[in-house]
PDB file of N, CA and C in Angstrom:
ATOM      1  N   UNK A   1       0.845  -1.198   0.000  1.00  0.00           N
ATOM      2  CA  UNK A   1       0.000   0.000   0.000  1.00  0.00           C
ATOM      3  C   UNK A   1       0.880   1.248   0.000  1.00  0.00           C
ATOM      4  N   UNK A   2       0.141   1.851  -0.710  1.00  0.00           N
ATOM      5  CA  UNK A   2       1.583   3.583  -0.966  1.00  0.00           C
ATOM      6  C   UNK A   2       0.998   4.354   0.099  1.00  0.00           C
ATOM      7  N   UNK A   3       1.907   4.775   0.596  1.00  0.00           N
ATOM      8  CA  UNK A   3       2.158   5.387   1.790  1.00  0.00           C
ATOM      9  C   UNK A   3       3.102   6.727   1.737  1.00  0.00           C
ATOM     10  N   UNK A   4       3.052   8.102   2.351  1.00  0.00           N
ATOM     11  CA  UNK A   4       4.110   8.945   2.330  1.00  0.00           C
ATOM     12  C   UNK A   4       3.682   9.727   3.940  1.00  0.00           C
ATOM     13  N   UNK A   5       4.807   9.669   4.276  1.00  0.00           N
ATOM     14  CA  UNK A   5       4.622  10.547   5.626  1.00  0.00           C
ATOM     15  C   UNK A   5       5.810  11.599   5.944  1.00  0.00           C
ATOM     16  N   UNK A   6       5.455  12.670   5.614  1.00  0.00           N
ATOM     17  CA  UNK A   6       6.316  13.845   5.874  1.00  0.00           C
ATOM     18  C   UNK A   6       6.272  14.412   7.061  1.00  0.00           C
ATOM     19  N   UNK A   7       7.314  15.117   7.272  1.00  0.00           N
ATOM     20  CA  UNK A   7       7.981  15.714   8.576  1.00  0.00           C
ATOM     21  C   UNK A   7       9.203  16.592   8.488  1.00  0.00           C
ATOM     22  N   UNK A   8       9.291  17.014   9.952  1.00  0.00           N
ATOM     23  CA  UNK A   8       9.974  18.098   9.672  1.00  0.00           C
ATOM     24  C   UNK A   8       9.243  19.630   9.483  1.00  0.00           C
ATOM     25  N   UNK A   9       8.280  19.824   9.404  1.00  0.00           N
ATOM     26  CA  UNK A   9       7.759  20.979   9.248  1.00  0.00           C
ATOM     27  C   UNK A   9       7.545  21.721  10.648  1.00  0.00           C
ATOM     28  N   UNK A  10       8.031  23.327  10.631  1.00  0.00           N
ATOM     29  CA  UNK A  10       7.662  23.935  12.126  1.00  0.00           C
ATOM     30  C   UNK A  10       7.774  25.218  11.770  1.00  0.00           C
ATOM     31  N   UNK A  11       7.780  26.308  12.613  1.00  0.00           N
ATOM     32  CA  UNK A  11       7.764  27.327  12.603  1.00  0.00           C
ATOM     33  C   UNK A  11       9.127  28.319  12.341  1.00  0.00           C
ATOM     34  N   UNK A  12       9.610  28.920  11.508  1.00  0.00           N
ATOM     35  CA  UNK A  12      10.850  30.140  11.540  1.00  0.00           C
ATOM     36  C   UNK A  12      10.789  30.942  11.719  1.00  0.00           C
ATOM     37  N   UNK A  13      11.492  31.347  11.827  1.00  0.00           N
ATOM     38  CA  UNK A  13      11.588  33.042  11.413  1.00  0.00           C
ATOM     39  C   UNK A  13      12.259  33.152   9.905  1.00  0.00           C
ATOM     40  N   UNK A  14      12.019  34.171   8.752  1.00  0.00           N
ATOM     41  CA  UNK A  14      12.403  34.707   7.934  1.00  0.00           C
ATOM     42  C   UNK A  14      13.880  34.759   8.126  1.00  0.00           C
ATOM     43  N   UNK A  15      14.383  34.078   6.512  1.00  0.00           N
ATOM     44  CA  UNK A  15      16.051  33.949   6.571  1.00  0.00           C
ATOM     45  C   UNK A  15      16.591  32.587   6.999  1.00  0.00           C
ATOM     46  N   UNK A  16      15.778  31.791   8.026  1.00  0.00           N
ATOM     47  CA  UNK A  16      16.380  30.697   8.573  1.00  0.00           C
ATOM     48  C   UNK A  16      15.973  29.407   7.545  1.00  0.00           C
ATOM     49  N   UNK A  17      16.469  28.072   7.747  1.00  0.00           N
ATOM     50  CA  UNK A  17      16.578  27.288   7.116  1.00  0.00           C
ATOM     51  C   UNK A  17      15.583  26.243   7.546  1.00  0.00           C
ATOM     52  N   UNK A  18      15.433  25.054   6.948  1.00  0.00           N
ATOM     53  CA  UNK A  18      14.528  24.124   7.267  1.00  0.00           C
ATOM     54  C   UNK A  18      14.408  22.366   6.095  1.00  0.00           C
ATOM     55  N   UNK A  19      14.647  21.552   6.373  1.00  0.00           N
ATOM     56  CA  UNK A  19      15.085  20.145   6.062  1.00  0.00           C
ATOM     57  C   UNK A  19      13.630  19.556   6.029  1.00  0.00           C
ATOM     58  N   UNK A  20      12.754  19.373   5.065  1.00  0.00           N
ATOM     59  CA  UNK A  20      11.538  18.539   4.865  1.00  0.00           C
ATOM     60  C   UNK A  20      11.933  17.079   5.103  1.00  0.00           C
ATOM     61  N   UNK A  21      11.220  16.325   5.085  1.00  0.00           N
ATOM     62  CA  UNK A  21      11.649  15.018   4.995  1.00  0.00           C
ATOM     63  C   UNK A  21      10.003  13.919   4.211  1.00  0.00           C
ATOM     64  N   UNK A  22      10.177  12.869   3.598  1.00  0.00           N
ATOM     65  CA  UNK A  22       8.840  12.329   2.755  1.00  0.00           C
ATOM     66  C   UNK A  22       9.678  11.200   2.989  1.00  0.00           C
ATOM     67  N   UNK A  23       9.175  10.066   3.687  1.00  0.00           N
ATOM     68  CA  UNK A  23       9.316   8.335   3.896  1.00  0.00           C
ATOM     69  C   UNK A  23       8.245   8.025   2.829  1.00  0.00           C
ATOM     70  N   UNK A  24       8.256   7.731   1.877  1.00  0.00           N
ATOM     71  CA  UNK A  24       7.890   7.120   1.381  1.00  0.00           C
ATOM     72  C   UNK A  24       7.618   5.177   1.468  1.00  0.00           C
ATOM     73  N   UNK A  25       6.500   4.732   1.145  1.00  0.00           N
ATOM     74  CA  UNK A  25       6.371   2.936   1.252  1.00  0.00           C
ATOM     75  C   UNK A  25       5.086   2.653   0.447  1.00  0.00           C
ATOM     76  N   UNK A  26       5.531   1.223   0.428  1.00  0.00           N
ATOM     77  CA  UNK A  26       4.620   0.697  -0.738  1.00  0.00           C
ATOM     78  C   UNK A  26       4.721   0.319  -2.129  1.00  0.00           C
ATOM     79  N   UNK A  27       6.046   1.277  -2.646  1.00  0.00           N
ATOM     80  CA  UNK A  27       6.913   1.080  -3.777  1.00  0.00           C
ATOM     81  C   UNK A  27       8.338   1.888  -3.735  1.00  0.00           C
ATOM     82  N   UNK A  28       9.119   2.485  -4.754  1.00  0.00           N
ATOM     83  CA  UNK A  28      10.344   2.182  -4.813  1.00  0.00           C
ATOM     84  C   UNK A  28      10.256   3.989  -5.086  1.00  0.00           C
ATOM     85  N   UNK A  29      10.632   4.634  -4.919  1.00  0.00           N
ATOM     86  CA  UNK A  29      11.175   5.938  -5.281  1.00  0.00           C
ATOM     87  C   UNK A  29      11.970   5.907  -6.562  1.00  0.00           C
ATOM     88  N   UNK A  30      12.886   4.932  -6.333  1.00  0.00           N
ATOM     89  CA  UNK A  30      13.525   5.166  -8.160  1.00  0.00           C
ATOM     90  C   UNK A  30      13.092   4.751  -9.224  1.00  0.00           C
ATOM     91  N   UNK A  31      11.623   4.282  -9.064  1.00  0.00           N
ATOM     92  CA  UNK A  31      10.958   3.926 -10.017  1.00  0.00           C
ATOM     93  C   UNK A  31      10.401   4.934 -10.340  1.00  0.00           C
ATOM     94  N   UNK A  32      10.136   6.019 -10.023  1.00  0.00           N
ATOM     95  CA  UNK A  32       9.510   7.346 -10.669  1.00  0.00           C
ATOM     96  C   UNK A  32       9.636   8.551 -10.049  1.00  0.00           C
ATOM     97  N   UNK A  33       9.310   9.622 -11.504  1.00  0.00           N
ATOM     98  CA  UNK A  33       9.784  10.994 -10.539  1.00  0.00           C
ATOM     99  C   UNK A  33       8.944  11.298  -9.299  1.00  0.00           C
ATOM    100  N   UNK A  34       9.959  12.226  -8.692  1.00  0.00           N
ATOM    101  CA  UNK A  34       8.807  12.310  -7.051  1.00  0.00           C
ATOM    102  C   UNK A  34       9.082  14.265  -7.169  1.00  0.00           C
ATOM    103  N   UNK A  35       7.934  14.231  -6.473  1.00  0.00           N
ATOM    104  CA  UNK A  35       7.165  15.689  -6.768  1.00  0.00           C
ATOM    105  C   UNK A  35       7.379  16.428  -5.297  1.00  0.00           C
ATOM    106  N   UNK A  36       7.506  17.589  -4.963  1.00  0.00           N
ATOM    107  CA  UNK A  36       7.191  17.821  -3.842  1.00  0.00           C
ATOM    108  C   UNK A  36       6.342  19.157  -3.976  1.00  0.00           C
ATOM    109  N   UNK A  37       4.830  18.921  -3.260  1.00  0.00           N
ATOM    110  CA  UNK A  37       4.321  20.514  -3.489  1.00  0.00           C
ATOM    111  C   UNK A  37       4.031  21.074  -2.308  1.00  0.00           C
ATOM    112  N   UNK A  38       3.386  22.125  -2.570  1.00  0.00           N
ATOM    113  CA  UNK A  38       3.115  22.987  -0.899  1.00  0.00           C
ATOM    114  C   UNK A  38       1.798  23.622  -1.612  1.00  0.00           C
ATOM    115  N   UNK A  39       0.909  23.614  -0.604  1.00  0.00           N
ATOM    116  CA  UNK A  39      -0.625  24.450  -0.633  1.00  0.00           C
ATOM    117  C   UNK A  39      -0.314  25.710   0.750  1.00  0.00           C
ATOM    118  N   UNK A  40      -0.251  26.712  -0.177  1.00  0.00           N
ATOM    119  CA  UNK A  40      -0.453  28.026   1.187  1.00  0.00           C
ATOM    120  C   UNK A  40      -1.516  28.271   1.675  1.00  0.00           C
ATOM    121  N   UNK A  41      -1.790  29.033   2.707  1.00  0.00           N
ATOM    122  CA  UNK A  41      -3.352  29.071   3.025  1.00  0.00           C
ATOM    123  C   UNK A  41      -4.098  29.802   2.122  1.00  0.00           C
ATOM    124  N   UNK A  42      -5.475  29.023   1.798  1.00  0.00           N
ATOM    125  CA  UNK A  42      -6.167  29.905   1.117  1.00  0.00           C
ATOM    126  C   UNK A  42      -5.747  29.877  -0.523  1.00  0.00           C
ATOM    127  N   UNK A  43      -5.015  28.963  -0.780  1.00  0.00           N
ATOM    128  CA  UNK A  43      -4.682  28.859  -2.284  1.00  0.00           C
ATOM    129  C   UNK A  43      -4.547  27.297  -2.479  1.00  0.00           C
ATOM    130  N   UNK A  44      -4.425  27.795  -4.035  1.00  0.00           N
ATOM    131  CA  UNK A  44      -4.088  26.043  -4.586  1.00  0.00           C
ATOM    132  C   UNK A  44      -3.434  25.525  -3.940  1.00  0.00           C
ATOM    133  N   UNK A  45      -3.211  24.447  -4.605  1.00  0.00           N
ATOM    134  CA  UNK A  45      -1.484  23.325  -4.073  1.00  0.00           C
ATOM    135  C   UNK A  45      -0.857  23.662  -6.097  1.00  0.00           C
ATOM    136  N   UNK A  46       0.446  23.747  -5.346  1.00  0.00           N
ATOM    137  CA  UNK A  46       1.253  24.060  -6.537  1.00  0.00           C
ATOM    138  C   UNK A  46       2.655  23.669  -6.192  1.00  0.00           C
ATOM    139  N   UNK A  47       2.828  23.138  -7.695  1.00  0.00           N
ATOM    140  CA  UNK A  47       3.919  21.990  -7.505  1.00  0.00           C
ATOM    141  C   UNK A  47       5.191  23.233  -7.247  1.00  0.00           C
ATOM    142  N   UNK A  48       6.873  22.426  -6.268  1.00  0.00           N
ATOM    143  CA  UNK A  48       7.229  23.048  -6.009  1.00  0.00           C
ATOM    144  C   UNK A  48       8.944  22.369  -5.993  1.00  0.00           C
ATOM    145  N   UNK A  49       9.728  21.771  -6.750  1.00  0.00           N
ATOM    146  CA  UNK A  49       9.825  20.686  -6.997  1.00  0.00           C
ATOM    147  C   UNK A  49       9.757  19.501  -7.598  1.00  0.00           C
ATOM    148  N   UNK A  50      10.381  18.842  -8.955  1.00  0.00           N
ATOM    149  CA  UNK A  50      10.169  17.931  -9.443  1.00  0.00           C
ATOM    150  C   UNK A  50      11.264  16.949  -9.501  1.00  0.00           C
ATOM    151  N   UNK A  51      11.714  15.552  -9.271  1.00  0.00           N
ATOM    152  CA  UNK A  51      13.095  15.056  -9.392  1.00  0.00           C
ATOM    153  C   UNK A  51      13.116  14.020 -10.142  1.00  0.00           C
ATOM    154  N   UNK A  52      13.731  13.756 -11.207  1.00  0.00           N
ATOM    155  CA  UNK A  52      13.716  12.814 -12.359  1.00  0.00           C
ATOM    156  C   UNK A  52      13.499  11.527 -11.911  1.00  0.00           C
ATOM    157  N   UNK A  53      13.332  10.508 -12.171  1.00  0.00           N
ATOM    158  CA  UNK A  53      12.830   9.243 -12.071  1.00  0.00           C
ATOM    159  C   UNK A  53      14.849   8.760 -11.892  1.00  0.00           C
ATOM    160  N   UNK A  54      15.641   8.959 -12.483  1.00  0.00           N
ATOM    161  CA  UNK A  54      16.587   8.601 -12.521  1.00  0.00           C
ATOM    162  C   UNK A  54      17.500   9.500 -11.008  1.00  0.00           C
ATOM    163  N   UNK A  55      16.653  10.490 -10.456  1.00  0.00           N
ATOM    164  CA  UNK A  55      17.192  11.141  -9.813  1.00  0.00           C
ATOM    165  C   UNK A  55      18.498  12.387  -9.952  1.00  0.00           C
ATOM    166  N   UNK A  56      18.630  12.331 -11.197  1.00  0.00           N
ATOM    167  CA  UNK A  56      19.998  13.171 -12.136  1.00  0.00           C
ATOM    168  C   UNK A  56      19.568  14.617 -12.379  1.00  0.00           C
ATOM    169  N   UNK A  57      18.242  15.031 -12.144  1.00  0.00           N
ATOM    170  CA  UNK A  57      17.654  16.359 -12.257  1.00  0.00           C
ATOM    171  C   UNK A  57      16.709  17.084 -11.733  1.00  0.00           C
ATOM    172  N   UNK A  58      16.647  17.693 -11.299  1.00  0.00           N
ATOM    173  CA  UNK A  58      15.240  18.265 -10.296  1.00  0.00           C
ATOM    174  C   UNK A  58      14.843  19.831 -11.097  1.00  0.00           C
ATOM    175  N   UNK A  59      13.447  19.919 -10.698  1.00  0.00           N
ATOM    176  CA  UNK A  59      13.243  20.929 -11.474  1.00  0.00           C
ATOM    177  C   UNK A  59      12.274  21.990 -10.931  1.00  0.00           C
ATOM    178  N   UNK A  60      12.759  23.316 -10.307  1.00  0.00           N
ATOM    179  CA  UNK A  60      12.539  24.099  -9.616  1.00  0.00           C
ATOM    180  C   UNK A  60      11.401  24.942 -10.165  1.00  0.00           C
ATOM    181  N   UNK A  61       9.957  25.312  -8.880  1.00  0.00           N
ATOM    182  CA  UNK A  61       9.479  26.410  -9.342  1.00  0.00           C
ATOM    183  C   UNK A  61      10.348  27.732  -9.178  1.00  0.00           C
ATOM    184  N   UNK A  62      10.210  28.953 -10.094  1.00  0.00           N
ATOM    185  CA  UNK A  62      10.957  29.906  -9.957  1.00  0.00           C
ATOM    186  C   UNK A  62      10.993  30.744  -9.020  1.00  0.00           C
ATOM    187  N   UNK A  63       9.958  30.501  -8.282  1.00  0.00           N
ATOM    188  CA  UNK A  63       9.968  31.751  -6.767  1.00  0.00           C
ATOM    189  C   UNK A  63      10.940  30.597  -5.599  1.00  0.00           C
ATOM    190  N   UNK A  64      11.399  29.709  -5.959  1.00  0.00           N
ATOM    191  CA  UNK A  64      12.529  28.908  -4.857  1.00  0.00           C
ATOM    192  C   UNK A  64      13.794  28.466  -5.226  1.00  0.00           C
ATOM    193  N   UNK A  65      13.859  28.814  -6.830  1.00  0.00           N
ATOM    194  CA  UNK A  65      15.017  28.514  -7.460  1.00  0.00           C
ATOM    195  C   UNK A  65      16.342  29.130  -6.640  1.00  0.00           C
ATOM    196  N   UNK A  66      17.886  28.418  -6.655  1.00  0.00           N
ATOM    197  CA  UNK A  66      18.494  29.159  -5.650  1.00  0.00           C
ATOM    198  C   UNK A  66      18.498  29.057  -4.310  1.00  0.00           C
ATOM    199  N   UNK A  67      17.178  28.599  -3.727  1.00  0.00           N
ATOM    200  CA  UNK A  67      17.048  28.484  -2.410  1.00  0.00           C
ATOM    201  C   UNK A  67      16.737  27.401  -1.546  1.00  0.00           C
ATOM    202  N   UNK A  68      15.775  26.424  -2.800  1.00  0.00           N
ATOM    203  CA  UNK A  68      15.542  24.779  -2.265  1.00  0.00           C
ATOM    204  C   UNK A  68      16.479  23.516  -2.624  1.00  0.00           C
ATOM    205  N   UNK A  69      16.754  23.019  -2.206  1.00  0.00           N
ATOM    206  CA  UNK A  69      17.143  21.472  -2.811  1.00  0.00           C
ATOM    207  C   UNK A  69      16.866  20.538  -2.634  1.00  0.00           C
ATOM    208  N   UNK A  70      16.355  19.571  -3.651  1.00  0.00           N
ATOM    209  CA  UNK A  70      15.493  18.530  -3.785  1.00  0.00           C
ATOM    210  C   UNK A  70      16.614  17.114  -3.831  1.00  0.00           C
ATOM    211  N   UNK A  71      16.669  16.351  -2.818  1.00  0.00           N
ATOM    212  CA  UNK A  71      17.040  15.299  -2.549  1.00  0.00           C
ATOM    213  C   UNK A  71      16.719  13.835  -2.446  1.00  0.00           C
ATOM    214  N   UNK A  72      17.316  12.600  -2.703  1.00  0.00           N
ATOM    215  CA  UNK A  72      16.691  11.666  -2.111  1.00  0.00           C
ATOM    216  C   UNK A  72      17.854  10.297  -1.658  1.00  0.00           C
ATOM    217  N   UNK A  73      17.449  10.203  -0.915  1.00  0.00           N
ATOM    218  CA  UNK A  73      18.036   8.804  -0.239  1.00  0.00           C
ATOM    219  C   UNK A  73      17.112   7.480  -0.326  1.00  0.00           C
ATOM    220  N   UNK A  74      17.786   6.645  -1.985  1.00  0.00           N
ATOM    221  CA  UNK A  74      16.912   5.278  -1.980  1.00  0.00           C
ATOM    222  C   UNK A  74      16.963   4.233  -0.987  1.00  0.00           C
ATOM    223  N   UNK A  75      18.207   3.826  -0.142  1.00  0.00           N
ATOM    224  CA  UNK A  75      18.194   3.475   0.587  1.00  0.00           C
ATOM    225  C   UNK A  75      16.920   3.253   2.082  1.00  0.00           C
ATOM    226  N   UNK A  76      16.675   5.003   2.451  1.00  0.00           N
ATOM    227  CA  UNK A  76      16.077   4.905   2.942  1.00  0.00           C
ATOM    228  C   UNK A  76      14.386   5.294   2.265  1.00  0.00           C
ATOM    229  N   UNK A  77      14.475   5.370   0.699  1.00  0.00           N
ATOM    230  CA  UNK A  77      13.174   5.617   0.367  1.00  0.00           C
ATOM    231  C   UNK A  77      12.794   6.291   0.580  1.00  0.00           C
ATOM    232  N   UNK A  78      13.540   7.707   1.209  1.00  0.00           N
ATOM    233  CA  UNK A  78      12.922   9.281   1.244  1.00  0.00           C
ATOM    234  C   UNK A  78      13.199   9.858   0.230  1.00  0.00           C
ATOM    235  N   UNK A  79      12.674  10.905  -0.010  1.00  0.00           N
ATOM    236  CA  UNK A  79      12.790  12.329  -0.643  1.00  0.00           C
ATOM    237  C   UNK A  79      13.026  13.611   1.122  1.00  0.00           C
ATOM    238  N   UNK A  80      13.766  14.455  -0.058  1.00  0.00           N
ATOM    239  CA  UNK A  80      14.294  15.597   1.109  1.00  0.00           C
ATOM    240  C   UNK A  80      13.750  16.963   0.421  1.00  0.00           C
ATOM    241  N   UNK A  81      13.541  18.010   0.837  1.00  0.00           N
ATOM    242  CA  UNK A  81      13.679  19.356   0.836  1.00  0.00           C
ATOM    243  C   UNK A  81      14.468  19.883   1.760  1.00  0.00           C
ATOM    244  N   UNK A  82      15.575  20.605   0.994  1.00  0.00           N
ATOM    245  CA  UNK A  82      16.450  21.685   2.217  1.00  0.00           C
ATOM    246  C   UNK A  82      15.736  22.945   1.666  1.00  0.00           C
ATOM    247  N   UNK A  83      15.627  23.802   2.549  1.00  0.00           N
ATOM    248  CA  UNK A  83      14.587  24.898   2.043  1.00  0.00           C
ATOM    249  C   UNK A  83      15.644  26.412   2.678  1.00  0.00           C
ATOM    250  N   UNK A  84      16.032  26.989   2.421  1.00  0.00           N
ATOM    251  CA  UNK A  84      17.256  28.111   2.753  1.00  0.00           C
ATOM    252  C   UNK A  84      16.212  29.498   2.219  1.00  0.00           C
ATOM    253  N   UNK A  85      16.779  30.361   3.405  1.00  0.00           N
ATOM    254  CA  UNK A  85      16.698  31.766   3.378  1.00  0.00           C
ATOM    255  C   UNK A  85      14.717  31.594   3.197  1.00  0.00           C
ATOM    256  N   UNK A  86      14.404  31.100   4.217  1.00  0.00           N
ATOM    257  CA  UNK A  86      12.668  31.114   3.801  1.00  0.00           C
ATOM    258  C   UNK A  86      12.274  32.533   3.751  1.00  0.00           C
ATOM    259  N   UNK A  87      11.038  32.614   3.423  1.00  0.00           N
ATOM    260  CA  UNK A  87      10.667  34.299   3.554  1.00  0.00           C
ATOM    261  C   UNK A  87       9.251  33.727   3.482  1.00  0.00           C
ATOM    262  N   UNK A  88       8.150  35.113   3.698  1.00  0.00           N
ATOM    263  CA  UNK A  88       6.739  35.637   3.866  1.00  0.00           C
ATOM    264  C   UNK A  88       5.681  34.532   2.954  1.00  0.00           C
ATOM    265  N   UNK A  89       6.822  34.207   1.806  1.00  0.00           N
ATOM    266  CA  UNK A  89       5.460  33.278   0.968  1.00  0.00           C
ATOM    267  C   UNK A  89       5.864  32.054   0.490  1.00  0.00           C
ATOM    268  N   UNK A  90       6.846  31.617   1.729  1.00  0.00           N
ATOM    269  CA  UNK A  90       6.726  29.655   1.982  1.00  0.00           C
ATOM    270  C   UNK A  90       6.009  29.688   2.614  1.00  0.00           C
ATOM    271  N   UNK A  91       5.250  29.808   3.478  1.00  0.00           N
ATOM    272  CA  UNK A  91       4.400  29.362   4.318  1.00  0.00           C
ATOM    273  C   UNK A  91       3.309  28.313   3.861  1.00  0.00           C
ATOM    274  N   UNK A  92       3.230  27.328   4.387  1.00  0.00           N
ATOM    275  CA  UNK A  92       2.311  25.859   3.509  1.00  0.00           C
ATOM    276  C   UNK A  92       2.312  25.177   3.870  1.00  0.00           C
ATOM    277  N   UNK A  93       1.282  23.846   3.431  1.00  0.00           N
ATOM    278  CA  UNK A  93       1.312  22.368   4.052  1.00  0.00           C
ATOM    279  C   UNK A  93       2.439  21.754   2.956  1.00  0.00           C
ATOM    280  N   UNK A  94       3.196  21.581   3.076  1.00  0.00           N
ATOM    281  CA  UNK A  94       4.406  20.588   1.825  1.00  0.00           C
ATOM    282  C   UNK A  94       3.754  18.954   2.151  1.00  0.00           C
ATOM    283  N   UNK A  95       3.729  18.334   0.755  1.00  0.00           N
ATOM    284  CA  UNK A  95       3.632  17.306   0.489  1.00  0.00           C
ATOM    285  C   UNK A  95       4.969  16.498  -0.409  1.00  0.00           C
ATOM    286  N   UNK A  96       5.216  15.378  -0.459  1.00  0.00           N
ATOM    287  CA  UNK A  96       5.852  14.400  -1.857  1.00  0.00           C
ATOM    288  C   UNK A  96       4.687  13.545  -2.065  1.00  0.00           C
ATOM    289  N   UNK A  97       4.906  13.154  -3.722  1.00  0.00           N
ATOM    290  CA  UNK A  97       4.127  12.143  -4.307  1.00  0.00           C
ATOM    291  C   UNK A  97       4.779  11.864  -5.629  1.00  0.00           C
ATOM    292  N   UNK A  98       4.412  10.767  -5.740  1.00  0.00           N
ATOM    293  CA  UNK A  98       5.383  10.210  -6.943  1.00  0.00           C
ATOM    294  C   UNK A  98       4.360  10.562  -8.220  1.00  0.00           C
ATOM    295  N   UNK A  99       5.295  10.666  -9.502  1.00  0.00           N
ATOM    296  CA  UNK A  99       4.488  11.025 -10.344  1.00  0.00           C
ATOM    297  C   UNK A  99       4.258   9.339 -11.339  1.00  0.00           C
ATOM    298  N   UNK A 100       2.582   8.973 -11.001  1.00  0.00           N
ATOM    299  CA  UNK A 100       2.189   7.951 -11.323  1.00  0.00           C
ATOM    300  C   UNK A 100       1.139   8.610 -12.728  1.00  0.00           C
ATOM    301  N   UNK A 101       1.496   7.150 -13.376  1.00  0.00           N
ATOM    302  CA  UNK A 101       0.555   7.595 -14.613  1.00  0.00           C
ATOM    303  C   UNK A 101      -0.732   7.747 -14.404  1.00  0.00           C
ATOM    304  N   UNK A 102      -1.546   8.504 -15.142  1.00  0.00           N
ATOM    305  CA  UNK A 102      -2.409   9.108 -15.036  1.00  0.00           C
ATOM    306  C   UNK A 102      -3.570   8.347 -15.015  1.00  0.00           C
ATOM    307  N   UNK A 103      -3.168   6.569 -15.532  1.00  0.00           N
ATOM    308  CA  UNK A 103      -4.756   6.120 -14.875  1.00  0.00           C
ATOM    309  C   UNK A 103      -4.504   5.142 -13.414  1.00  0.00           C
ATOM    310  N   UNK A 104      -3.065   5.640 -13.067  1.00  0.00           N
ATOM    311  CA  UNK A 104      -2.997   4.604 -12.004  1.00  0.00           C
ATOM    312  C   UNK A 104      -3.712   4.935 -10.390  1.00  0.00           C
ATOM    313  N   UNK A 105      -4.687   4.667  -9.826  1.00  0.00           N
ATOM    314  CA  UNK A 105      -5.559   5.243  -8.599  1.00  0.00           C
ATOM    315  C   UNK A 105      -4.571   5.367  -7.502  1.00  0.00           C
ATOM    316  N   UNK A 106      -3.374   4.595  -7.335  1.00  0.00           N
ATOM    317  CA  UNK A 106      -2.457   5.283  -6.582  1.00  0.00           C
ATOM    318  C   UNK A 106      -2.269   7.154  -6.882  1.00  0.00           C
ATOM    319  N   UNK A 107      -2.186   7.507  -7.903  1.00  0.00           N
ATOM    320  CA  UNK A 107      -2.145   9.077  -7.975  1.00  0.00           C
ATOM    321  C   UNK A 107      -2.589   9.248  -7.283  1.00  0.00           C
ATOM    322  N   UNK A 108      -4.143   8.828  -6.579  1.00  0.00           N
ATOM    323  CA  UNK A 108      -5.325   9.784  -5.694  1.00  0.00           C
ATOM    324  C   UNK A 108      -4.886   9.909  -4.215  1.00  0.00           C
ATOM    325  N   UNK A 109      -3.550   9.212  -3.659  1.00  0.00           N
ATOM    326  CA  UNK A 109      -2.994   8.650  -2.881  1.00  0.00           C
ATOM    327  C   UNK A 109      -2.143   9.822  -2.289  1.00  0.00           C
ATOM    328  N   UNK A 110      -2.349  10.425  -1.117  1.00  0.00           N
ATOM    329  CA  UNK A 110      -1.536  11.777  -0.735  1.00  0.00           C
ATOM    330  C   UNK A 110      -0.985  11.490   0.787  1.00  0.00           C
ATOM    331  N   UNK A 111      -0.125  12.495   1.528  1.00  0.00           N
ATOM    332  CA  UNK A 111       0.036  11.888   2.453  1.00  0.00           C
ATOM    333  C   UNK A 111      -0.687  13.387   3.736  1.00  0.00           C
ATOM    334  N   UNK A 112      -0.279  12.998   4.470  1.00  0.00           N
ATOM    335  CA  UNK A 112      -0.868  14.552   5.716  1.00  0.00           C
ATOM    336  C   UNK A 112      -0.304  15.496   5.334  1.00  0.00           C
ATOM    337  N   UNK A 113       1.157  15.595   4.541  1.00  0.00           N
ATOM    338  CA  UNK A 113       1.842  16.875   4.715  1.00  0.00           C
ATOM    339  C   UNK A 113       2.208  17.072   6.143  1.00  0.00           C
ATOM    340  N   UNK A 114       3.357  18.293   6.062  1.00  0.00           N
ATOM    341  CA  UNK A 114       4.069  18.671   6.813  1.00  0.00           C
ATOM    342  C   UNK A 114       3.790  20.726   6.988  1.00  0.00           C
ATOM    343  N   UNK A 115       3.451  20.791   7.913  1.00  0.00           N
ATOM    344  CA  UNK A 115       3.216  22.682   8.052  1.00  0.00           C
ATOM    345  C   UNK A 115       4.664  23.235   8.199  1.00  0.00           C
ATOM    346  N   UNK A 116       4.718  24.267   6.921  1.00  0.00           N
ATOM    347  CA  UNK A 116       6.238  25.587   7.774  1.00  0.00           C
ATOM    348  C   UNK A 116       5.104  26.495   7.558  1.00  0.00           C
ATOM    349  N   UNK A 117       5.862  27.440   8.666  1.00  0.00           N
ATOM    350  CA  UNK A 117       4.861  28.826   8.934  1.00  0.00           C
ATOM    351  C   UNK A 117       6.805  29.254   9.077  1.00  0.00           C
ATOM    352  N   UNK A 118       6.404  30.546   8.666  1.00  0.00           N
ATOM    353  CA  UNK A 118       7.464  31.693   8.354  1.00  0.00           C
ATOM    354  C   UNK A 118       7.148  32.770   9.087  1.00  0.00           C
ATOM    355  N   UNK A 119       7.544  33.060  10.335  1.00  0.00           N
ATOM    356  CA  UNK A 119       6.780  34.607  10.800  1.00  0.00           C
ATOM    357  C   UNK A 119       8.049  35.188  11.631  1.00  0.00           C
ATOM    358  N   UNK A 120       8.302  36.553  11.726  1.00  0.00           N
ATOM    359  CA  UNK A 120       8.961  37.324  12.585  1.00  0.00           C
ATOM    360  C   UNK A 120       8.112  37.307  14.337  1.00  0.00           C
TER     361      UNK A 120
END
């Protein structure tokens, strides 16, 4: 059964840093790309984060470019976010999910997410 449970999420202050973490189970991480998004309050979820199936490329939205890095350890079947210099509009529930084809019902499959709040 696919499973993702993230952590790591808490409160900063603006400027400081912060390490996501996504355990993934149920299947294999290097079997496909893994996604990581964040929903702010009061808005969509928008992807934020993408990392090749081969793991050789990740692919940044542009308001975090520079500042996130998208990681993974197959071993332990995580995915990582290092998230640097946060500011006013990270604030969100962050999720990972693997990117499954589009008729597979695992897609519908999410995990709790993890909260950063960013405040002075």
């Amino acid at each position: 059964q696919v499973q993702y449970v993230e952590s790591g999420g808490r409160s900063v202050q603006p400027g400081e840093s912060l390490t996501l973490s996504c355990a993934a189970s149920g299947f294999s991480i290097d079997n496909y790309a893994m996604t990581w998004y964040r929903q702010p309050p009061g808005k969509e979820r928008e992807i934020v984060a993408v990392m090749s199936r081969a793991g050789d490329n990740v692919v940044y939205r542009d308001t975090v470019k520079g500042r996130f890095i998208m990681s993974r350890d197959s071993a332990k079947n995580t995915v990582y976010l290092q998230m640097n210099s946060l500011n006013p509009e990270d604030p969100a529930l962050y999720y990972c999910k693997a990117a499954w084809p589009k008729s597979d019902m695992r897609g519908n499959i999410w995990g709790q997410g993890t909260q950063v709040t960013v405040s002075s």
